[in-house]
Protein backbone atom coordinates (compact mmCIF):
# COMPACT_ATOMS: atom_id res chain seq x y z
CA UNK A 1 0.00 0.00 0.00
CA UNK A 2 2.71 2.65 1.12
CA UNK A 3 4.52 1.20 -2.50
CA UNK A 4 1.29 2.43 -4.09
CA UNK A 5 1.16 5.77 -2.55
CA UNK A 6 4.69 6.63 -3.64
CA UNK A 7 3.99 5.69 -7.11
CA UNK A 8 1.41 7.87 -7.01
CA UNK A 9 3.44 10.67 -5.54
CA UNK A 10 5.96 10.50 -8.02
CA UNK A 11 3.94 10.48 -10.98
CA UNK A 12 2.42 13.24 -9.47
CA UNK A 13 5.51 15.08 -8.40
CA UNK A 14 6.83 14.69 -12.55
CA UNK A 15 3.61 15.86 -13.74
CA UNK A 16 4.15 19.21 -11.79
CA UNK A 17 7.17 19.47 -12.98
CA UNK A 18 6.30 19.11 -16.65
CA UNK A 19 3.67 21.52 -16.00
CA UNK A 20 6.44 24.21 -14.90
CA UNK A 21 8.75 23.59 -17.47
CA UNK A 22 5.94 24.34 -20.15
CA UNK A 23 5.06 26.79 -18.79
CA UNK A 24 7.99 28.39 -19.15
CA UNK A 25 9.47 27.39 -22.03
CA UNK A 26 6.30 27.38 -24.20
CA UNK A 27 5.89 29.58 -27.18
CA UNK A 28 3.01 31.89 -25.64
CA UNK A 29 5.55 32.71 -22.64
CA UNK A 30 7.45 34.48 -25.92
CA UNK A 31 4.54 36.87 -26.27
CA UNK A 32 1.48 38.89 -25.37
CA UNK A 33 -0.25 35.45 -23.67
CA UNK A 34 3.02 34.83 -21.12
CA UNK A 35 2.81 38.39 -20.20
CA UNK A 36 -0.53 39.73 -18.14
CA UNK A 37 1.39 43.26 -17.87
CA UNK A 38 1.40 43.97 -21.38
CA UNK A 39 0.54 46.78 -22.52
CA UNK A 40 2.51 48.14 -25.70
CA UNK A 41 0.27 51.03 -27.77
CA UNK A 42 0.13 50.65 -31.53
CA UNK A 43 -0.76 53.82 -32.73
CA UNK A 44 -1.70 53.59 -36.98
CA UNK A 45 -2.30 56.31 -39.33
CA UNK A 46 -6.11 56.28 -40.82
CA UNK A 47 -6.55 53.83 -43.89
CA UNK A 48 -5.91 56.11 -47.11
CA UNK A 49 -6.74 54.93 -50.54
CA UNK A 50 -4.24 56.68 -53.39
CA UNK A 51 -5.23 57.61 -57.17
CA UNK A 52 -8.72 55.78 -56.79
CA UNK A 53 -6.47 52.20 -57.41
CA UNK A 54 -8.10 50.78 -54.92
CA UNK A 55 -6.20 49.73 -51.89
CA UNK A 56 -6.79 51.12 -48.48
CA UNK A 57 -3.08 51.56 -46.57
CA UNK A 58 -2.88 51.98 -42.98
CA UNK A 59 1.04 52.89 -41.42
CA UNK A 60 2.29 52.01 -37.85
CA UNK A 61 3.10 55.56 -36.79
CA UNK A 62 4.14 54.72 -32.77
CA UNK A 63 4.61 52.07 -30.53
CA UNK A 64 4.85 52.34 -26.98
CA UNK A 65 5.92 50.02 -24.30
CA UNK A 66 6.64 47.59 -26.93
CA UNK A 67 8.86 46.12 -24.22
CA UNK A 68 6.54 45.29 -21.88
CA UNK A 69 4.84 42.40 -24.30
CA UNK A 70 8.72 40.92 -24.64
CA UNK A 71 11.73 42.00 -23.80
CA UNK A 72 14.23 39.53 -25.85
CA UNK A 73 12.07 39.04 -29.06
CA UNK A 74 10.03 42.41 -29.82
CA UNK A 75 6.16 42.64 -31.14
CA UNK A 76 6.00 40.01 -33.37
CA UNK A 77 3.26 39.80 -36.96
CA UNK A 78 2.90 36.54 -35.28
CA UNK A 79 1.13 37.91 -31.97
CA UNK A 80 -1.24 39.59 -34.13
CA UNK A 81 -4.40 38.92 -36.06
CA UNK A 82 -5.95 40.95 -38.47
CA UNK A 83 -9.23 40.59 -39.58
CA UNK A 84 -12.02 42.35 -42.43
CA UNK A 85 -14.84 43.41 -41.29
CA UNK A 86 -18.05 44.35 -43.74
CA UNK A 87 -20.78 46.52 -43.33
CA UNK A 88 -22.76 44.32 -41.00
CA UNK A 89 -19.62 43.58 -38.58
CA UNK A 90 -18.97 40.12 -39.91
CA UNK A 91 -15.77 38.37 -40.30
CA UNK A 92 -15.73 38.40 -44.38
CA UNK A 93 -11.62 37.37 -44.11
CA UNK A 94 -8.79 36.37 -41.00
CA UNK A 95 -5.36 35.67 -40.94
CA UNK A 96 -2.15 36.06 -38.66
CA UNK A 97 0.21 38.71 -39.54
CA UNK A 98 3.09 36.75 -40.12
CA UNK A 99 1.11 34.61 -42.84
CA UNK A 100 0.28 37.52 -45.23
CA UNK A 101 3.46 39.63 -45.35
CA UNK A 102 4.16 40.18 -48.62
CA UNK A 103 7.80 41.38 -49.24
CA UNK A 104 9.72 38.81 -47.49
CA UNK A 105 13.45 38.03 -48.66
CA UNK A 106 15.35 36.07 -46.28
CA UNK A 107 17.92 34.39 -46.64
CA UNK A 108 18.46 32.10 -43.59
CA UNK A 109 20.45 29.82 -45.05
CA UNK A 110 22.32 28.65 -41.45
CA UNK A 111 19.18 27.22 -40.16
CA UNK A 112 17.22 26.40 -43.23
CA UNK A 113 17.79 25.04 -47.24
CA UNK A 114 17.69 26.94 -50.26
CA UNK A 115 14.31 24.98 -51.03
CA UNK A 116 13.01 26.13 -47.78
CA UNK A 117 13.97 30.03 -48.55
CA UNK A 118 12.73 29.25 -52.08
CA UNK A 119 9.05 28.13 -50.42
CA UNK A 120 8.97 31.18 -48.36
CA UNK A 121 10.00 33.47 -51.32
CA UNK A 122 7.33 32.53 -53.68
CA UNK A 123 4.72 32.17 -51.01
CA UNK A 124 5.41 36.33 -50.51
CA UNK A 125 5.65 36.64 -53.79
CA UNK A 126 2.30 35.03 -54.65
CA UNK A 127 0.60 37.25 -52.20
CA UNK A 128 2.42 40.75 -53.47
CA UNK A 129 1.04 39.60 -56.75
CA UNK A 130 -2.49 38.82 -55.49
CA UNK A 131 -5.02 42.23 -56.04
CA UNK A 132 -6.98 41.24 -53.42
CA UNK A 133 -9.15 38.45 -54.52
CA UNK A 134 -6.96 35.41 -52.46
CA UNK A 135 -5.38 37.83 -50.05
CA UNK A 136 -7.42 40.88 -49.19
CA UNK A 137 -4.96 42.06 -46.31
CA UNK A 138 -1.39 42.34 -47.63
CA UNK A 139 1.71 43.69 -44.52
CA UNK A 140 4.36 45.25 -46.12
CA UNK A 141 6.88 44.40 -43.68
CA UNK A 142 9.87 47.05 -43.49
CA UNK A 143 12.35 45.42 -40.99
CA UNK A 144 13.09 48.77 -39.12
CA UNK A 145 12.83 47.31 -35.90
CA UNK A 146 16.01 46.93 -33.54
CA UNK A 147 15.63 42.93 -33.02
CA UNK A 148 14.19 42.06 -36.51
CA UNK A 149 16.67 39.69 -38.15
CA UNK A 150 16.12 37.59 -41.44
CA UNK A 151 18.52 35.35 -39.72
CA UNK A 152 17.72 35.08 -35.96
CA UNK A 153 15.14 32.48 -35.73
CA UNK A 154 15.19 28.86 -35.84
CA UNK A 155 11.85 28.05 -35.50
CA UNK A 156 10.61 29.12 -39.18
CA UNK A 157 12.12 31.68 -41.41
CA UNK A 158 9.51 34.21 -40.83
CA UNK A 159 9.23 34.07 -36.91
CA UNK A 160 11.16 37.01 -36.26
CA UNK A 161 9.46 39.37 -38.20
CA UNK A 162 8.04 42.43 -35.64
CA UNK A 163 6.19 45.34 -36.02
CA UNK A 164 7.33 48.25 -36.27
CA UNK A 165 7.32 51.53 -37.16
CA UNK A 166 6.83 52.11 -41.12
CA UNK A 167 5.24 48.96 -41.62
CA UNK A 168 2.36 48.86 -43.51
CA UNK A 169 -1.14 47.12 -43.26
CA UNK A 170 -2.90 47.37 -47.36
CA UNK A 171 -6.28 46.41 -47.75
CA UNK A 172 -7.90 45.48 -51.19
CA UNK A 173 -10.97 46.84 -52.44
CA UNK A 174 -11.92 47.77 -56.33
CA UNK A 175 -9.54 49.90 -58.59
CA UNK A 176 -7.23 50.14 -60.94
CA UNK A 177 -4.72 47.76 -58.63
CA UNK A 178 -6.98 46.09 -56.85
CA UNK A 179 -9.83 43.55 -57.18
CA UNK A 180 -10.81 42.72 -53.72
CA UNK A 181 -14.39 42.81 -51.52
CA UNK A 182 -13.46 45.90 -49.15
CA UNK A 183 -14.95 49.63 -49.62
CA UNK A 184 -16.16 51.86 -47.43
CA UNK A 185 -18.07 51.15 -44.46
CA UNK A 186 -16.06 47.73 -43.75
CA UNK A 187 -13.52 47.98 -41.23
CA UNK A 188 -9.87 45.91 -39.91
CA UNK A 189 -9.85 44.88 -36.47
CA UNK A 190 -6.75 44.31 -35.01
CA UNK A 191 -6.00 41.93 -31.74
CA UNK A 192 -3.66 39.68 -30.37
CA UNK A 193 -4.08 36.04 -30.87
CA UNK A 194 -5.03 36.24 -27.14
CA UNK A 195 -8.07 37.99 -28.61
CA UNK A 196 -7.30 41.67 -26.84
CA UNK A 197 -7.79 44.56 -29.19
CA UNK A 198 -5.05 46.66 -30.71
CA UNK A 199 -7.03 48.98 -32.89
CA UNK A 200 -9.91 48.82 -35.45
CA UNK A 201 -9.91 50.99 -38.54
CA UNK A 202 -12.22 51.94 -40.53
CA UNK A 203 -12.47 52.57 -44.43
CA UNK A 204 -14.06 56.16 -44.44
């Protein structure tokens, strides 16, 4: 019987443990989820349509207390969703940042193959091509921020991409560049993944 109850105690004891050590060493504990004091301010400029072509641009302007969401790895597009709103306040389209940048040109090659880089490449290049109708959110990513690195991350070649200030958020309506669903009266809501909201825009 006392056999029994140590078993038990162990088992118990290593699944506490395991518990801790994912804890900390999980992937949320690198962002806005493993930090309840965050509280960085993206401020963006209004979205702003050029010429009549047809895409709506919104530009980080400020962020403040970026820190505060993670000290060693920055803001990342990966902490962030983005999502198109219409008229009603539906979700009409949704993706994480990080999945829709559209100027990425790494070249990573200590931690990952040419054919990786290659796949990432075209994949950015395929949305930069897109006028809206696949990708109606582009991020024009501008790698202006002091811990963005091409070649920093080993988890997947765009991990370390962060937000920053001169990056760019381009949404696709109809014009003479652009033949996506958004126009006026739909908006973009920003959040974390965690679901908190950054900022939501609208097309005026």
């Amino acid at each position: 019987m006392n056999k029994a109850i140590k078993a038990v105690s162990v088992v118990a004891g290593l699944l506490l443990i395991m518990l801790f050590v994912y804890a900390v060493l999980s992937p949320w504990n690198q962002g806005p989820a493993g930090y309840s004091s965050c509280a960085a301010t993206i401020t963006f400029s209004e979205l702003k349509q050029e010429n009549d072509n047809g895409i709506y641009v919104t530009e980080v302007l400020e962020i403040e207390d970026e820190g505060s969401c993670n000290p060693r790895y920055g803001l990342r597009w990966g902490y962030i969703d983005l999502s198109l709103m219409n008229d009603e306040d539906l979700t009409y389209y949704e993706a994480t940042g990080v999945n829709i940048i559209d100027n990425y040109s790494g070249n990573n090659t200590f931690h990952w193959t040419q054919e990786e880089l290659s796949f990432e490449r075209n994949l950015s290049a395929q949305i930069s091509n897109d006028n809206g109708t696949e990708f109606p959110i582009h991020i024009q990513n501008e790698m202006t921020g002091d811990r963005e690195d091409y070649n920093h991350s080993s988890k997947y070649p765009r991990y370390s991409l962060t937000i920053s200030v001169g990056d760019k958020i381009k949404i696709y309506g109809s014009g003479s560049d652009a033949d996506g669903p958004a126009r006026e009266g739909w908006s973009l809501k920003i959040r974390y993944v965690t679901g908190e909201t950054v900022s939501e825009i609208k097309i005026a």
